[in-house]
Protein backbone atom coordinates (compact mmCIF):
# COMPACT_ATOMS: atom_id res chain seq x y z
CA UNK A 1 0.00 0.00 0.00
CA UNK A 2 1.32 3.68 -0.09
CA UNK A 3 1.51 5.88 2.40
CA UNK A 4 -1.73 7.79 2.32
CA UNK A 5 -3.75 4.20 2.59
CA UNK A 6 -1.46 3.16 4.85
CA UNK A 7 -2.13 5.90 7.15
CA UNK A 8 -5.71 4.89 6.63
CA UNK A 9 -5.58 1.07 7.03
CA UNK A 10 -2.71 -0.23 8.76
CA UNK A 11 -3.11 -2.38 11.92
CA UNK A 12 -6.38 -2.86 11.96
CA UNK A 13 -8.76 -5.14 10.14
CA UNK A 14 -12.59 -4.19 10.37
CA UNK A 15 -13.74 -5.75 13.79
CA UNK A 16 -15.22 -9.37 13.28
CA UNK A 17 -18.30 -9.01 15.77
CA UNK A 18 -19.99 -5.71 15.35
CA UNK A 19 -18.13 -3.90 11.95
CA UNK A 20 -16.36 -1.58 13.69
CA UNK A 21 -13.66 0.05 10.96
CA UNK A 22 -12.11 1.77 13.75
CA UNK A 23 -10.25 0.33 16.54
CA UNK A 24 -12.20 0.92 19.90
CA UNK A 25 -10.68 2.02 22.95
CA UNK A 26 -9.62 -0.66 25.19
CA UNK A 27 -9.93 0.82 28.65
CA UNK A 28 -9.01 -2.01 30.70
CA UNK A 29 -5.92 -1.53 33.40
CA UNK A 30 -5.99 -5.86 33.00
CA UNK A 31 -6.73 -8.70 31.17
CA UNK A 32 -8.77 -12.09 32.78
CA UNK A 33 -8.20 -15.57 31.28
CA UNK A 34 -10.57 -18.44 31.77
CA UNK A 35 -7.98 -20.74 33.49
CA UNK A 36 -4.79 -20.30 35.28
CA UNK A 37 -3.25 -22.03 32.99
CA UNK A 38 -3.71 -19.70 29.95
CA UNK A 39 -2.62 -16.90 32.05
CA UNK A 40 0.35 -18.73 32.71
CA UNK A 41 1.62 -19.33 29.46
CA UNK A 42 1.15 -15.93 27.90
CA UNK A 43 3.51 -14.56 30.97
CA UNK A 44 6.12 -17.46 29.96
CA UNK A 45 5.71 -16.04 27.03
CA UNK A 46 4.47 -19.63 25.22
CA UNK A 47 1.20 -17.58 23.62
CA UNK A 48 0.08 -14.47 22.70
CA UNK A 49 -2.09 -12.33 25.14
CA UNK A 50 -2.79 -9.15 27.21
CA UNK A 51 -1.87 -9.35 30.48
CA UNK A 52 -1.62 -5.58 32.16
CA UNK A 53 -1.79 -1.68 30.25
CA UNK A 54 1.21 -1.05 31.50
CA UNK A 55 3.01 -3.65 29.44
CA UNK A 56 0.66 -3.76 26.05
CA UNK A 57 -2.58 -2.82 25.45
CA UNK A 58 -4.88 -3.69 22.23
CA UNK A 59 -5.62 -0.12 21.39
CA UNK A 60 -1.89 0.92 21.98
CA UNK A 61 -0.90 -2.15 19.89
CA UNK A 62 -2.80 -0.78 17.11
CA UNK A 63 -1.51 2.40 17.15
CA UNK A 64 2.22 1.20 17.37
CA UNK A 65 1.24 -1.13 14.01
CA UNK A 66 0.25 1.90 12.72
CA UNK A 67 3.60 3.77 13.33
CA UNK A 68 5.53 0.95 12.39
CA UNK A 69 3.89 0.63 9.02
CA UNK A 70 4.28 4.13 8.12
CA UNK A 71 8.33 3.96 8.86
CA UNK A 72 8.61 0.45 7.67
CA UNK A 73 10.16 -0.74 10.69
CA UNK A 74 10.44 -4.63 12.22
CA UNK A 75 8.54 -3.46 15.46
CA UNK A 76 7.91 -0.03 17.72
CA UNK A 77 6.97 0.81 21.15
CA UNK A 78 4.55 3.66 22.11
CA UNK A 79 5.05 5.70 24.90
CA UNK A 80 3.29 8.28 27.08
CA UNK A 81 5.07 11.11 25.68
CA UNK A 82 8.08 12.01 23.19
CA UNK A 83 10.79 12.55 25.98
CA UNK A 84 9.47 9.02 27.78
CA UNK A 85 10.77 7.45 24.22
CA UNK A 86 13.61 8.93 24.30
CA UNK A 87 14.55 7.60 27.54
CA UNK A 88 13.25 4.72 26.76
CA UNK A 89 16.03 4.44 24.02
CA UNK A 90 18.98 5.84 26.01
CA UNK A 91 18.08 3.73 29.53
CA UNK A 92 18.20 0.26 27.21
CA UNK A 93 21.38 1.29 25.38
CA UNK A 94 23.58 2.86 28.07
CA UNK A 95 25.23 1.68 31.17
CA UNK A 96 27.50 3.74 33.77
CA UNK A 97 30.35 5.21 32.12
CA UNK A 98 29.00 4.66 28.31
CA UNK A 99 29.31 7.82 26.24
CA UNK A 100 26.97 9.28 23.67
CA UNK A 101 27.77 11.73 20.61
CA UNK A 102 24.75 13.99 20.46
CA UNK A 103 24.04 16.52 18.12
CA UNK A 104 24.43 20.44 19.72
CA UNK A 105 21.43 21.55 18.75
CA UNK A 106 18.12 20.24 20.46
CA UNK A 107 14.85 20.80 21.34
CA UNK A 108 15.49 22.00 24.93
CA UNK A 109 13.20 18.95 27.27
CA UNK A 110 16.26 16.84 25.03
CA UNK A 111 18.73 19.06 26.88
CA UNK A 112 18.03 19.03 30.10
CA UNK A 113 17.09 15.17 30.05
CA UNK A 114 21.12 14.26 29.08
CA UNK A 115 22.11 16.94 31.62
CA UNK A 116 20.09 16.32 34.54
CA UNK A 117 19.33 12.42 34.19
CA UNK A 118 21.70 10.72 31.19
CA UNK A 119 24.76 12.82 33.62
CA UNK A 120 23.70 12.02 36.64
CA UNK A 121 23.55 8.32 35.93
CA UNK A 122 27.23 8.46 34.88
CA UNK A 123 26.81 8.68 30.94
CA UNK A 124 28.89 11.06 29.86
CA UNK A 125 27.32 13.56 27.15
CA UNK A 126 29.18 14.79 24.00
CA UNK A 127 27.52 17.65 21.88
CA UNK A 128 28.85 18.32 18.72
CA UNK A 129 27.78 19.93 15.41
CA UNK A 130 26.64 16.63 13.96
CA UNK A 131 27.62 17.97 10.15
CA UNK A 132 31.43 18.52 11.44
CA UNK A 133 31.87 14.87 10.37
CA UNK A 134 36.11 15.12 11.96
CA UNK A 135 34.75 16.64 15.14
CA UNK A 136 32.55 13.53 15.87
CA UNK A 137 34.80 10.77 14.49
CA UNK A 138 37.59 11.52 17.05
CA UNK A 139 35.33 11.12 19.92
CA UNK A 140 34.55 7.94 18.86
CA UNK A 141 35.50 5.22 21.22
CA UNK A 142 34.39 1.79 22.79
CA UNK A 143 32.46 3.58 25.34
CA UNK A 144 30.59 4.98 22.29
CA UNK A 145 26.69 3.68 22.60
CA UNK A 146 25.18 5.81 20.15
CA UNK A 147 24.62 8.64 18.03
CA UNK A 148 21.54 11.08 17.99
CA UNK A 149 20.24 13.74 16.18
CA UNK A 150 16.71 15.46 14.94
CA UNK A 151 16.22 15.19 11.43
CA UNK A 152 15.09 18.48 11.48
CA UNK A 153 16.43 20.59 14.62
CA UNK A 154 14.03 22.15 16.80
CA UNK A 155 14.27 25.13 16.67
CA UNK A 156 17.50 25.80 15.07
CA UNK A 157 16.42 23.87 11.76
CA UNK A 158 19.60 22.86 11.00
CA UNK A 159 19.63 19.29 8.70
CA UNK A 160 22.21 16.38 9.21
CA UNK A 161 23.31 14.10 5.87
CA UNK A 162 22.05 11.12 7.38
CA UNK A 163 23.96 9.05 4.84
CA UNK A 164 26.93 9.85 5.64
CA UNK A 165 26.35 9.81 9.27
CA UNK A 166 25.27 6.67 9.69
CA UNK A 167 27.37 4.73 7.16
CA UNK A 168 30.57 6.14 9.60
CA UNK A 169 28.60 4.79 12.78
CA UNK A 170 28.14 1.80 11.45
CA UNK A 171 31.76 0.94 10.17
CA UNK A 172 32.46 1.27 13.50
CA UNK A 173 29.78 -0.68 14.80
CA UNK A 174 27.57 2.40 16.31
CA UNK A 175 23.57 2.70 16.22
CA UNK A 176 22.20 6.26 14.98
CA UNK A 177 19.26 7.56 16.95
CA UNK A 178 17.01 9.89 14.67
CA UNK A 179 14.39 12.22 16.49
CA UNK A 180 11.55 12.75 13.40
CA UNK A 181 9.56 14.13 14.91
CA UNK A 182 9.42 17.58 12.86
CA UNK A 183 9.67 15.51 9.30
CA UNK A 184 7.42 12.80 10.15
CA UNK A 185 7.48 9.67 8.22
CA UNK A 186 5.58 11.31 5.59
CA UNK A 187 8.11 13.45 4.56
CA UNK A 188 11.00 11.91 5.16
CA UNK A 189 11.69 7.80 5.59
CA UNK A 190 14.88 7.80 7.60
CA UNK A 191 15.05 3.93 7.63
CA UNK A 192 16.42 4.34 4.11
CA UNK A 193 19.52 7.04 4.85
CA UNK A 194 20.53 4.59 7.92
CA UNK A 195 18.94 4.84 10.87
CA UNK A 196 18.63 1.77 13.32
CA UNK A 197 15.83 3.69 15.95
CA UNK A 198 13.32 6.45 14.89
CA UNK A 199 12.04 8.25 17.60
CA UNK A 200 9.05 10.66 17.99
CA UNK A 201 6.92 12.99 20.17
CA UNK A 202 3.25 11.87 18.56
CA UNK A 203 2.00 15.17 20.51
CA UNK A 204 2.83 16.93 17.10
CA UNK A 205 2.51 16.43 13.68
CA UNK A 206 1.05 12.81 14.54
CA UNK A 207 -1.57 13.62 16.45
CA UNK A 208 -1.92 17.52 14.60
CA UNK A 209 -4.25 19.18 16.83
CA UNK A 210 -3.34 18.99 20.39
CA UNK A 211 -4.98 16.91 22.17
CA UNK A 212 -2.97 14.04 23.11
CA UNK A 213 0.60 14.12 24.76
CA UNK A 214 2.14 10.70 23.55
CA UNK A 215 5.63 9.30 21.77
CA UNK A 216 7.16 6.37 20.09
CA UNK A 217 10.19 4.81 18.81
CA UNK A 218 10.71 2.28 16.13
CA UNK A 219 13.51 -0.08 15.35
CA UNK A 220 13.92 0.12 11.76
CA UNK A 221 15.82 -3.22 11.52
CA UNK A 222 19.18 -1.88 10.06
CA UNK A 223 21.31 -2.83 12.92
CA UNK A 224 22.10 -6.36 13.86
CA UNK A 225 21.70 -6.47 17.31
CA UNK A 226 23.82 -9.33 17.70
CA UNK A 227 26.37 -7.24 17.25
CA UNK A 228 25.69 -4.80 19.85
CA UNK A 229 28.14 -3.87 22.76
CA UNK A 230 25.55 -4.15 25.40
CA UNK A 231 25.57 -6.95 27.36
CA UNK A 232 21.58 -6.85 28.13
CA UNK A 233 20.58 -6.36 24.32
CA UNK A 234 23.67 -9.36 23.34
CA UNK A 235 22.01 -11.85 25.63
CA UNK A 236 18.25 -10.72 24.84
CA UNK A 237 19.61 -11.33 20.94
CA UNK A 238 20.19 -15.24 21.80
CA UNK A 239 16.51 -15.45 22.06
CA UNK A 240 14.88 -12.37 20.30
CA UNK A 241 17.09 -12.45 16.77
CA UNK A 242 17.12 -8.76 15.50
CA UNK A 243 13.90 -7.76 17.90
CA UNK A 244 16.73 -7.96 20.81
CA UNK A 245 16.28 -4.11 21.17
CA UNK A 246 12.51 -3.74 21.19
CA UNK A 247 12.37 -6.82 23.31
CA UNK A 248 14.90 -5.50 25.68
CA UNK A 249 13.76 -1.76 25.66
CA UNK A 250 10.22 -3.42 26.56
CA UNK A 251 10.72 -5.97 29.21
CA UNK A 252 13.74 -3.51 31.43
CA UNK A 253 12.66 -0.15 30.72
CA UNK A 254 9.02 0.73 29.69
CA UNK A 255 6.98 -1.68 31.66
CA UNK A 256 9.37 -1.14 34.50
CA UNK A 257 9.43 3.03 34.44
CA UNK A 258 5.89 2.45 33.44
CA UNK A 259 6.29 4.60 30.12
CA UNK A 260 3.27 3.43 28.56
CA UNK A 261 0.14 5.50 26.74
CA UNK A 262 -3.36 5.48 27.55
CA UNK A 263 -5.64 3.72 25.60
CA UNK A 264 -7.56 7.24 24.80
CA UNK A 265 -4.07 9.10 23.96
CA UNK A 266 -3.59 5.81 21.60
CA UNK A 267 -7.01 6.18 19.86
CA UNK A 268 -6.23 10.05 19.36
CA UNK A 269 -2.96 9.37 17.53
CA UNK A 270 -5.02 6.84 15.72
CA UNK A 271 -7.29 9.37 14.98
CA UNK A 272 -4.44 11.96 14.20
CA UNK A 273 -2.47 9.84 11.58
CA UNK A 274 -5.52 8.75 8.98
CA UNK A 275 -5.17 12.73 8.08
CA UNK A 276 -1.26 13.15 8.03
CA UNK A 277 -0.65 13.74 4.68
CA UNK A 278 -3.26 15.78 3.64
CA UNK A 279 -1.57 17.65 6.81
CA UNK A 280 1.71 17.75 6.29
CA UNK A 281 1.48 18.87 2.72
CA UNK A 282 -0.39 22.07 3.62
CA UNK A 283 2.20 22.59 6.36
CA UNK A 284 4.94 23.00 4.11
CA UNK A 285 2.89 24.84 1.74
CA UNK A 286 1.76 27.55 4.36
CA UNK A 287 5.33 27.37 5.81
CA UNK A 288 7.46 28.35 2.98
CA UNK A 289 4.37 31.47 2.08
CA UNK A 290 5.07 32.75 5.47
CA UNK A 291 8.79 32.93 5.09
CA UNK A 292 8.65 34.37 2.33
CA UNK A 293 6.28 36.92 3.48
CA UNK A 294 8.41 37.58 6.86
CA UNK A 295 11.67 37.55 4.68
CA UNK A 296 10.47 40.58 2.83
CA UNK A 297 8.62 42.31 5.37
CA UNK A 298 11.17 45.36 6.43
CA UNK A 299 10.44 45.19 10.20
CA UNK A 300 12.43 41.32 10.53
CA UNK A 301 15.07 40.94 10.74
CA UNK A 302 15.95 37.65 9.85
CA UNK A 303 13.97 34.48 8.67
CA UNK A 304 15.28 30.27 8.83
CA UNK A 305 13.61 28.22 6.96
CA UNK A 306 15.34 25.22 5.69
CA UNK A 307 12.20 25.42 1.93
CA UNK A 308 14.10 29.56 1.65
CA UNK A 309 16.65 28.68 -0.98
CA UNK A 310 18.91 30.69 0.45
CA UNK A 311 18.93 28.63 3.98
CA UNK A 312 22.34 26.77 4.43
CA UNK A 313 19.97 23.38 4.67
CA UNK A 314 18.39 24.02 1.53
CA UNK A 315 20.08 21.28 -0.89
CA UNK A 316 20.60 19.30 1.85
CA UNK A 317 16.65 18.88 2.55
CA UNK A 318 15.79 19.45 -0.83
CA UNK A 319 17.33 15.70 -0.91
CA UNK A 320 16.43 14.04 1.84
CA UNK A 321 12.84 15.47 2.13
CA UNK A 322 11.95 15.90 -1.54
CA UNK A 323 11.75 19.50 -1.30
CA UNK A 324 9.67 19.60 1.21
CA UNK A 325 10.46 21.21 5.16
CA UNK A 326 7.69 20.52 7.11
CA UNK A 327 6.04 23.77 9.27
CA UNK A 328 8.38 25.11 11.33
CA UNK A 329 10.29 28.41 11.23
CA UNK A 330 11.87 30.68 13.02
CA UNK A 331 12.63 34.79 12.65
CA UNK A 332 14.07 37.55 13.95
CA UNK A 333 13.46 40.81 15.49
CA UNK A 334 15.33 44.14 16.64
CA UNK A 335 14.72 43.03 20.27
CA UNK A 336 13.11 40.56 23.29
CA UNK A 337 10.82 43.76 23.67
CA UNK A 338 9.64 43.60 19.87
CA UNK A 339 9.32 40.37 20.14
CA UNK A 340 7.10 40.17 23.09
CA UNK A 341 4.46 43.46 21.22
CA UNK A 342 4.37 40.91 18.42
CA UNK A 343 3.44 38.40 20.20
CA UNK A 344 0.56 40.66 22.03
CA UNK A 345 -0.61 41.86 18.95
CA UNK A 346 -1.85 38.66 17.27
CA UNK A 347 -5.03 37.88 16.89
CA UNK A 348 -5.41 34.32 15.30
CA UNK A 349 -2.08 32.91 16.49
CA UNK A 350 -1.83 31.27 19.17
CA UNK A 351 1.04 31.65 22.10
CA UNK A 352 1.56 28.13 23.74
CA UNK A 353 4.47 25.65 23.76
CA UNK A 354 4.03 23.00 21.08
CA UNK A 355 4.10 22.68 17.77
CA UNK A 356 2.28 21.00 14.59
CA UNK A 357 -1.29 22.18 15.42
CA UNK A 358 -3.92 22.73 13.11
CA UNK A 359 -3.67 26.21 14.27
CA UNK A 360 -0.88 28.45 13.67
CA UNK A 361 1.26 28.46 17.01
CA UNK A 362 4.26 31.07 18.35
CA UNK A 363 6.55 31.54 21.16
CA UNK A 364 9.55 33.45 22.53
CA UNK A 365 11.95 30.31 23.23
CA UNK A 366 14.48 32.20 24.49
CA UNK A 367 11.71 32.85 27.73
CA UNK A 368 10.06 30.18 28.06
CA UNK A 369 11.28 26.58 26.78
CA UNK A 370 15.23 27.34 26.91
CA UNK A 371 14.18 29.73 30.41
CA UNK A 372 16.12 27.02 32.16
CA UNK A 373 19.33 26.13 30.00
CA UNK A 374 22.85 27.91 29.84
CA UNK A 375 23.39 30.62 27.91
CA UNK A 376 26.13 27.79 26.06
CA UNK A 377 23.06 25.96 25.39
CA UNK A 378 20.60 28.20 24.19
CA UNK A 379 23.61 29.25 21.95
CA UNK A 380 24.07 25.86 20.47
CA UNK A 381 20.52 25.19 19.54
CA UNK A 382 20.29 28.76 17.99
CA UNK A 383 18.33 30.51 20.62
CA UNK A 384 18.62 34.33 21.73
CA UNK A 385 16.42 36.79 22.88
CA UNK A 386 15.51 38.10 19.27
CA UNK A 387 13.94 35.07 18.14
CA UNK A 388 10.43 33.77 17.82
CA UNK A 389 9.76 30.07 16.79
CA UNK A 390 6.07 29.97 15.00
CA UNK A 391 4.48 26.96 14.00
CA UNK A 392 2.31 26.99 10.97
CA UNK A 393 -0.70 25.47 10.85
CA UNK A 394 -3.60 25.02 8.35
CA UNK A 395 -5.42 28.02 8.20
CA UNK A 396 -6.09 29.75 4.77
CA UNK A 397 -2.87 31.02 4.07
CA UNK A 398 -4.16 34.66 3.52
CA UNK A 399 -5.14 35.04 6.43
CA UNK A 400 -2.14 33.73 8.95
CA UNK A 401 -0.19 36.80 6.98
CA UNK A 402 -2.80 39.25 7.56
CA UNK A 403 -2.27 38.31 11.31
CA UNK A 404 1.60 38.71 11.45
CA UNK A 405 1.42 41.93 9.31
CA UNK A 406 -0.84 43.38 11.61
CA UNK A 407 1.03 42.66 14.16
CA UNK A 408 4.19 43.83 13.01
CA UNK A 409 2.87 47.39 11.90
CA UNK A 410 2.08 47.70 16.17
CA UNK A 411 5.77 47.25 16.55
């Protein structure tokens, strides 16, 4: 199938005893069993069965076939937000005293989880501009557990060559992390440029009109876990094959934490995804309108967008996304004050922290998301004072510029 009837059809077969052609919620904390011995066999794992939410959960299974149809992976793991997949990742790769080569510009809940948890459980945190190919390649090591990166930085909306990332992690036997969150699998397949775990936060594009606070991550079956350097994942491999990771990241970490969705936040993602493409398409269509609109408009200062052909990521995405960037930019005004009147002054926009609404969204990182990062960080992901990050969403076109013209003539 392609992606559009994928979106609409995966995972689900129409229900056999009343019709249904949408999976129902499943809002059941546990599962009961007729005898004691069924339940006994599907926790030894001999059959197939529901046991407690917090492990699986029929409406969350459905959702994560979903996911893992649309990237085309061997298997994927929802979670009750973005950052819970994340750590989800990094607690089943890492041990005390592993190292990580992370790109230096990230969406700022990404920062502060390697500095205040990933440090404090003794893995040691290297950020480097993931396109300086030399600059990563000499801090590779056999403490090395991984590489990550966002496909498309948020909000500095700079793009790494996947390609030629991952093909150096791999010679030396390294799995690359890839948050796609701003992309989405519509836009960009990132199985296919080398990445061995996708991750996302399904409260944005996925979902697309939030209501929902979820997350995921998918193992796209390029690495051979057999392979792998951790000792958990190596044994797990003996009896899992290549699903040693999901199996692994599922039986230590989720259901332990207790990562896992709702059934309801499952069913809105559900709900979210049938509609993705139409989405995304008109994203990128209203995104690259308001650039150029801001890019001409004499009161800003500065606009990046990775779809301006002038942006340093152009060619770069151009490839990789087939010329098409998604809904997030950024631009730039004379100060934090002019910033903040803009803000003020909008009428249809909306000021809130998220992004990949069906409305148009804004906000003064600098204040609010980064408030709590070093200046070194908020430097590294592209963040000052000037900025405001605005996330376009699906209104008529016409009128999201009427709104940011208006309010820039109050400036």
């Amino acid at each position: 199938m392609e992606f559009e009837t994928k979106a609409i059809h995966s995972g689900f077969a129409q229900e056999e005893k009343f019709g249904a052609t949408f999976f129902p919620i499943y809002g059941s904390a546990s599962f009961a069993y007729k005898t004691a011995e069924d339940l006994s066999e599907v926790f030894e794992g001999k059959k197939f069965g529901y046991v407690y939410s917090r492990i699986s959960n029929p409406t969350v299974t459905a959702f994560e076939l979903r996911m893992n149809a649309l990237e085309e992976g061997i298997g994927s793991i929802a979670t009750a937000s973005g950052m819970s997949a994340i750590a989800t990742v990094f607690f089943t790769l890492t041990e005390q005293e592993d190292e990580i080569i992370s790109s230096d510009c990230l969406f700022g809940g990404t920062y502060l989880f390697f500095n205040e948890i990933m440090k404090k459980y003794g893995v040691k945190v290297h950020y480097v501009n993931i396109n300086d190919i030399d600059s990563w390649k000499k801090l590779i090591n056999k403490k090395t557990k991984l590489i990550f990166f966002e496909s498309i930085s948020n909000p500095k909306l700079e793009i790494p060559d996947l390609k030629t990332i991952s093909k150096i992690a791999h010679e030396h036997n390294i799995p690359v992390i890839v948050d796609n969150t701003v992309p989405t699998p519509y836009l960009w397949r990132a199985k296919y440029f080398g990445a061995d775990i996708i991750v996302h936060s399904t409260t944005k594009y996925i979902s697309g009109n939030g209501t929902t606070i979820g997350g995921i991550l998918i193992d796209t079956g390029n690495y051979d876990w057999k392979k792998s350097t951790n000792e958990k994942i190596k044994e797990m491999s003996s009896k899992a094959g290549n699903f040693a990771f999901l199996a692994t990241a599922r039986s230590k970490i989720y259901q332990n934490i207790g990562f896992a969705p709702s059934p309801f936040s499952a069913f809105l993602n559900l709900i979210g995804i049938e509609t993705l493409p139409l989405r995304m398409d008109k994203h990128c269509e209203n995104a690259l309108k308001l650039a150029e609109f801001l890019k001409s408009n004499q009161k800003v200062v500065d606009v990046n967008y990775p779809g301006l052909q002038v942006h340093k990521f152009h060619e770069t995405g151009r490839q990789q996304f087939n010329n098409k960037f998604s809904g997030l930019l950024t631009f730039f005004l004379n100060s934090k004050e002019e910033c903040f009147n803009f803000i003020n002054n909008l009428k249809l926009a909306k000021n809130l922290a998220n992004i990949g609404d069906t409305r148009t969204l804004v906000i003064h990182p600098d204040s609010t998301i980064y408030l709590n990062c070093t200046q070194e960080e908020k430097n590294l992901a592209g963040v000052n004072e000037k900025m405001i990050r605005v996330s376009v969403g699906l209104e008529n076109i016409n009128d999201i510029i009427e709104d940011f013209n208006q309010a820039l003539e109050k400036i």
